[in-house]
N, C-alpha and C. Protein backbone atom coordinates (compact mmCIF):
# COMPACT_ATOMS: atom_id res chain seq x y z
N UNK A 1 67.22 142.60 102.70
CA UNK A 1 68.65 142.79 102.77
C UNK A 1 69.33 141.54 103.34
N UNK A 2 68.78 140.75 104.14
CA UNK A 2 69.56 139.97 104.94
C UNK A 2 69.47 138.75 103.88
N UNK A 3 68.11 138.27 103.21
CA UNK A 3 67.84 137.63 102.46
C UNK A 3 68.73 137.55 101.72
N UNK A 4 69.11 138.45 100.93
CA UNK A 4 69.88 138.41 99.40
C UNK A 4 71.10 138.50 100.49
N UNK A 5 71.72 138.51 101.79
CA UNK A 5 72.99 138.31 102.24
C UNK A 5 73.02 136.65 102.09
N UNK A 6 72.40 136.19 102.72
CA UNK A 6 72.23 134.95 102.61
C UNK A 6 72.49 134.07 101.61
N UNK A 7 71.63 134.74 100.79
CA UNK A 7 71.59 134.05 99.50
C UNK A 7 72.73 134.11 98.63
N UNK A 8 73.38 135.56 98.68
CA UNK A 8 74.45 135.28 98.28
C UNK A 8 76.19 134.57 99.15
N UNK A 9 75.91 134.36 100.63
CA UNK A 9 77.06 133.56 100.94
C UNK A 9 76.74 132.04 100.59
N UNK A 10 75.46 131.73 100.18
CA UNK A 10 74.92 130.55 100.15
C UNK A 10 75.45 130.02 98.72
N UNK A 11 75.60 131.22 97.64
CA UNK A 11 76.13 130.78 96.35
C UNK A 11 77.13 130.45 96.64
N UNK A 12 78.01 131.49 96.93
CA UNK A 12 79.49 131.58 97.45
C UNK A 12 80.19 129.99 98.25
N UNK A 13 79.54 129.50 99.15
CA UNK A 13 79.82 128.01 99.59
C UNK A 13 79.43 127.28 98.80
N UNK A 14 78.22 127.42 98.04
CA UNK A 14 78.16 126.36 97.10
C UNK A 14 79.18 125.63 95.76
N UNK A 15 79.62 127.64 95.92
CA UNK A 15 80.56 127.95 94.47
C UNK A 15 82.46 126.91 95.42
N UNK A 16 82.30 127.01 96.63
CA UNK A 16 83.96 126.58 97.30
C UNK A 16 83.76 125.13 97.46
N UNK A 17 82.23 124.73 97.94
CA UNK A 17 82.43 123.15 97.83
C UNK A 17 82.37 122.74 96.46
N UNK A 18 82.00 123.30 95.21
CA UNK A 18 82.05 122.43 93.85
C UNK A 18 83.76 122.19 93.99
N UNK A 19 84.61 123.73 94.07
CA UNK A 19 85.73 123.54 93.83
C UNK A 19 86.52 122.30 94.82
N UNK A 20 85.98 122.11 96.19
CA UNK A 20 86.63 121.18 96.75
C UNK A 20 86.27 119.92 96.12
N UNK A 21 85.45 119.55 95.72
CA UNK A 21 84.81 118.12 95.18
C UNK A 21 85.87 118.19 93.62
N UNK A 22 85.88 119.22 92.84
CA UNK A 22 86.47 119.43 91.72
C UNK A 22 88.02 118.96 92.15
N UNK A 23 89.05 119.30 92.63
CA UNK A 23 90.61 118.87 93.31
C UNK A 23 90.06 117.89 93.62
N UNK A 24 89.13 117.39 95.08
CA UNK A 24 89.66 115.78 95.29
C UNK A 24 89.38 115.15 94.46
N UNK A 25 88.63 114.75 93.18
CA UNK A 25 88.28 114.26 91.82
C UNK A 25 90.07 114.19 90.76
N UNK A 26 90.58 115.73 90.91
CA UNK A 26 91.45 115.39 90.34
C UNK A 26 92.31 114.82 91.34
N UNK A 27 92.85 114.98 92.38
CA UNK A 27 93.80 114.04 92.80
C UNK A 27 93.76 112.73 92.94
N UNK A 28 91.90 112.51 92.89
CA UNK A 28 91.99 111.02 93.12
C UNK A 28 92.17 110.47 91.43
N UNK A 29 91.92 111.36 90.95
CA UNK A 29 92.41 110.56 89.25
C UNK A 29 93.60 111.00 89.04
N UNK A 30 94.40 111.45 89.33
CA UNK A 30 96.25 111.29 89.58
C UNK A 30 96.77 110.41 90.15
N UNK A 31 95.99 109.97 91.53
CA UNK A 31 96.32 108.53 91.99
C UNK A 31 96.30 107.42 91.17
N UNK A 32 94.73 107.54 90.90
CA UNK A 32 94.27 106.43 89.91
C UNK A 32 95.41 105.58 89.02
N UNK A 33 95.76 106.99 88.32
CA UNK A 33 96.64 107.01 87.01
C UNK A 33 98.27 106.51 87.64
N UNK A 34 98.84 106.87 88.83
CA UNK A 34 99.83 106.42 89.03
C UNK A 34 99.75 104.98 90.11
N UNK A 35 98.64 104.88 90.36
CA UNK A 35 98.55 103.34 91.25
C UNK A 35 98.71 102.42 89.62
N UNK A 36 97.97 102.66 88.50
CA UNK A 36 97.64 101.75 87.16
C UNK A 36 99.23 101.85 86.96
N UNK A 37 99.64 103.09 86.87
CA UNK A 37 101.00 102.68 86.48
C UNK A 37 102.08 101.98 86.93
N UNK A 38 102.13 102.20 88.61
CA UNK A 38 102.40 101.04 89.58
C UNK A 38 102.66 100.02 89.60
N UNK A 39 100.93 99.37 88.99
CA UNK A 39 100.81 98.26 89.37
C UNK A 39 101.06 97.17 87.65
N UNK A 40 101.29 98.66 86.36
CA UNK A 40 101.58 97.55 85.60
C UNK A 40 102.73 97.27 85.47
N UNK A 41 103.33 97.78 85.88
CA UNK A 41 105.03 97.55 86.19
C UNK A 41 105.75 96.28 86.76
N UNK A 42 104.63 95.80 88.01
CA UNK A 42 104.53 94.96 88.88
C UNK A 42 104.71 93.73 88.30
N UNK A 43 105.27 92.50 88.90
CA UNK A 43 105.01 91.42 88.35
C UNK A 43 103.23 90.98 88.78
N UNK A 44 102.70 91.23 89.87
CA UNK A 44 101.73 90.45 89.82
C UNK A 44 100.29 91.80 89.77
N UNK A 45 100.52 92.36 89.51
CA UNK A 45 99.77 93.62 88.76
C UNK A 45 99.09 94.30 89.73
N UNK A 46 97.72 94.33 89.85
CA UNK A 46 96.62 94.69 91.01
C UNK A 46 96.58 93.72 91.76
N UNK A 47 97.11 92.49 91.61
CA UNK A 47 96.72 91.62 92.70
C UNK A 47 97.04 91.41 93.92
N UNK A 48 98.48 92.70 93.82
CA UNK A 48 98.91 92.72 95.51
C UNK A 48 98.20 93.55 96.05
N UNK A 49 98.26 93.32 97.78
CA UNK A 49 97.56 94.01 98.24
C UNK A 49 97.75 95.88 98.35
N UNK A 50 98.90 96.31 97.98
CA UNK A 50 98.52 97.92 98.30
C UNK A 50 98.05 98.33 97.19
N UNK A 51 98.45 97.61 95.95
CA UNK A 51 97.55 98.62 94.44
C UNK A 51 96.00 98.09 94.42
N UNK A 52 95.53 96.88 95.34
CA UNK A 52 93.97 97.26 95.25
C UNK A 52 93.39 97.71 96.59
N UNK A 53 94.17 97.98 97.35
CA UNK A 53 93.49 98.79 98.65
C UNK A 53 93.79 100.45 98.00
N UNK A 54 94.96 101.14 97.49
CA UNK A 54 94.85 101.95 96.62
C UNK A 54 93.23 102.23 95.77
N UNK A 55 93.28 101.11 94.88
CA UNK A 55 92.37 101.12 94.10
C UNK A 55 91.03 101.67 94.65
N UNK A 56 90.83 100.37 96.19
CA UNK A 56 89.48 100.67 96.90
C UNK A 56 89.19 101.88 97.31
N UNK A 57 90.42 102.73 97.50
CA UNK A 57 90.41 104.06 98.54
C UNK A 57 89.79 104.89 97.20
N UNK A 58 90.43 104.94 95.98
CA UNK A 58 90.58 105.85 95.14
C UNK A 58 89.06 105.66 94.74
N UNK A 59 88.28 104.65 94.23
CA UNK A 59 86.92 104.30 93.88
C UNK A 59 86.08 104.72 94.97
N UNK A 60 85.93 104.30 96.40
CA UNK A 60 85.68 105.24 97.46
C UNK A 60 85.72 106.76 97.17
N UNK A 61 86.64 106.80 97.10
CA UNK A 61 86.78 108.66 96.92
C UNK A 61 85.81 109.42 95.81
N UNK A 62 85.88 108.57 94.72
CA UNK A 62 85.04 109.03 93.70
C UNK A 62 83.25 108.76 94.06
N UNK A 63 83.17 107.67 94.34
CA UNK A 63 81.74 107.37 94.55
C UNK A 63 81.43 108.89 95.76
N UNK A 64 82.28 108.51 97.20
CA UNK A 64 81.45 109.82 97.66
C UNK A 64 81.38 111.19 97.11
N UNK A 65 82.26 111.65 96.13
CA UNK A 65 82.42 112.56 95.34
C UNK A 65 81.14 112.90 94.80
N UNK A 66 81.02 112.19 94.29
CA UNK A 66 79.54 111.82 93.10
C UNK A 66 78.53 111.98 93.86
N UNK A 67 78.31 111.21 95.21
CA UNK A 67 77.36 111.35 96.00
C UNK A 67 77.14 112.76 96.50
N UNK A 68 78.43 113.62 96.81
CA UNK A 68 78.25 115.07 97.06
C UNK A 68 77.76 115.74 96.03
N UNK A 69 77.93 115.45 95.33
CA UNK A 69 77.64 116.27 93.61
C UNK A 69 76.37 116.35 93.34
N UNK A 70 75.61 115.15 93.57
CA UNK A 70 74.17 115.07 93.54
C UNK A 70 73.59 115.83 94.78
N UNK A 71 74.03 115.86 96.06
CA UNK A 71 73.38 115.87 97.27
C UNK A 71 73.67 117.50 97.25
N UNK A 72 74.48 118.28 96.57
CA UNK A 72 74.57 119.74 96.74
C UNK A 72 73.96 120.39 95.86
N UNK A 73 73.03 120.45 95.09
CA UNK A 73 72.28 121.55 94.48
C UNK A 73 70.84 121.31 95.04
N UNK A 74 70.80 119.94 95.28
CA UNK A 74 69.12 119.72 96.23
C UNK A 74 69.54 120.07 97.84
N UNK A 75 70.30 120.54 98.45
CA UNK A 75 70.68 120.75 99.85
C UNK A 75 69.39 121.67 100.11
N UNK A 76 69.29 122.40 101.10
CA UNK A 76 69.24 123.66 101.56
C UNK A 76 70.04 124.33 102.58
N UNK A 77 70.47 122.76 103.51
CA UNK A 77 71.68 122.95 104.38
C UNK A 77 72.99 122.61 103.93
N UNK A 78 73.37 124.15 103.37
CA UNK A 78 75.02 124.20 103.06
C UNK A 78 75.81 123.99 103.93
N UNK A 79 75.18 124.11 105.16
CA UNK A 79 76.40 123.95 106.58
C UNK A 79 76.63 122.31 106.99
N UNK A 80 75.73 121.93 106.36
CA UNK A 80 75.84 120.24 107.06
C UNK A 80 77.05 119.43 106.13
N UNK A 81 76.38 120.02 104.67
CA UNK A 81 77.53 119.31 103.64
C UNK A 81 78.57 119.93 103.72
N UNK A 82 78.99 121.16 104.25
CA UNK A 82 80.27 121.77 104.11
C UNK A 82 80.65 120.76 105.67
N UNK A 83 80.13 120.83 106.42
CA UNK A 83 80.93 119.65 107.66
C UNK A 83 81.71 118.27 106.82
N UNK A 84 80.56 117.98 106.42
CA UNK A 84 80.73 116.41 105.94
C UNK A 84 81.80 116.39 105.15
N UNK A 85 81.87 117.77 104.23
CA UNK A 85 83.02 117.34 103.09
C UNK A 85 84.35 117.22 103.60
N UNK A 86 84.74 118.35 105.21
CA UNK A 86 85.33 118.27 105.48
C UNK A 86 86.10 117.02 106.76
């Protein structure tokens, strides 16, 4: 009984961190999309400094994204990655 409790709050977090990784993915590709638009507007494009510190944050965001993505179906500790994500 306690087992299958487990097991099933264990889906259940697994199932709330995909969705958190899923939103910050899209917001960071809403950024993405409006820093590009930003910066082609710009006379000197990406080359000033807030559309590629933008840029860096937004590529950041995705890489650890990705890194959670891989690192949560091999977990066993849902509690460590649910810290981290937050």
């Amino acid at each position: 009984m306690v087992d299958e409790r487990s097991a099933e709050d264990s889906r259940e977090l697994a199932r709330r961190l995909s969705w958190l990784m899923g939103g910050r993915i899209l917001v960071a590709t809403l950024l993405l999309g409006g820093t590009l638009l930003m910066s082609v507007n710009q006379a000197e494009g990406t080359a000033g400094f807030t559309p590629r510190f933008l840029l860096a944050l937004i590529i950041a965001t995705f890489c650890v994204s990705l890194g959670f993505a891989l690192w949560l179906p091999r977990t066993q500790r849902l509690d460590r990655v649910s810290v981290l994500q937050l």
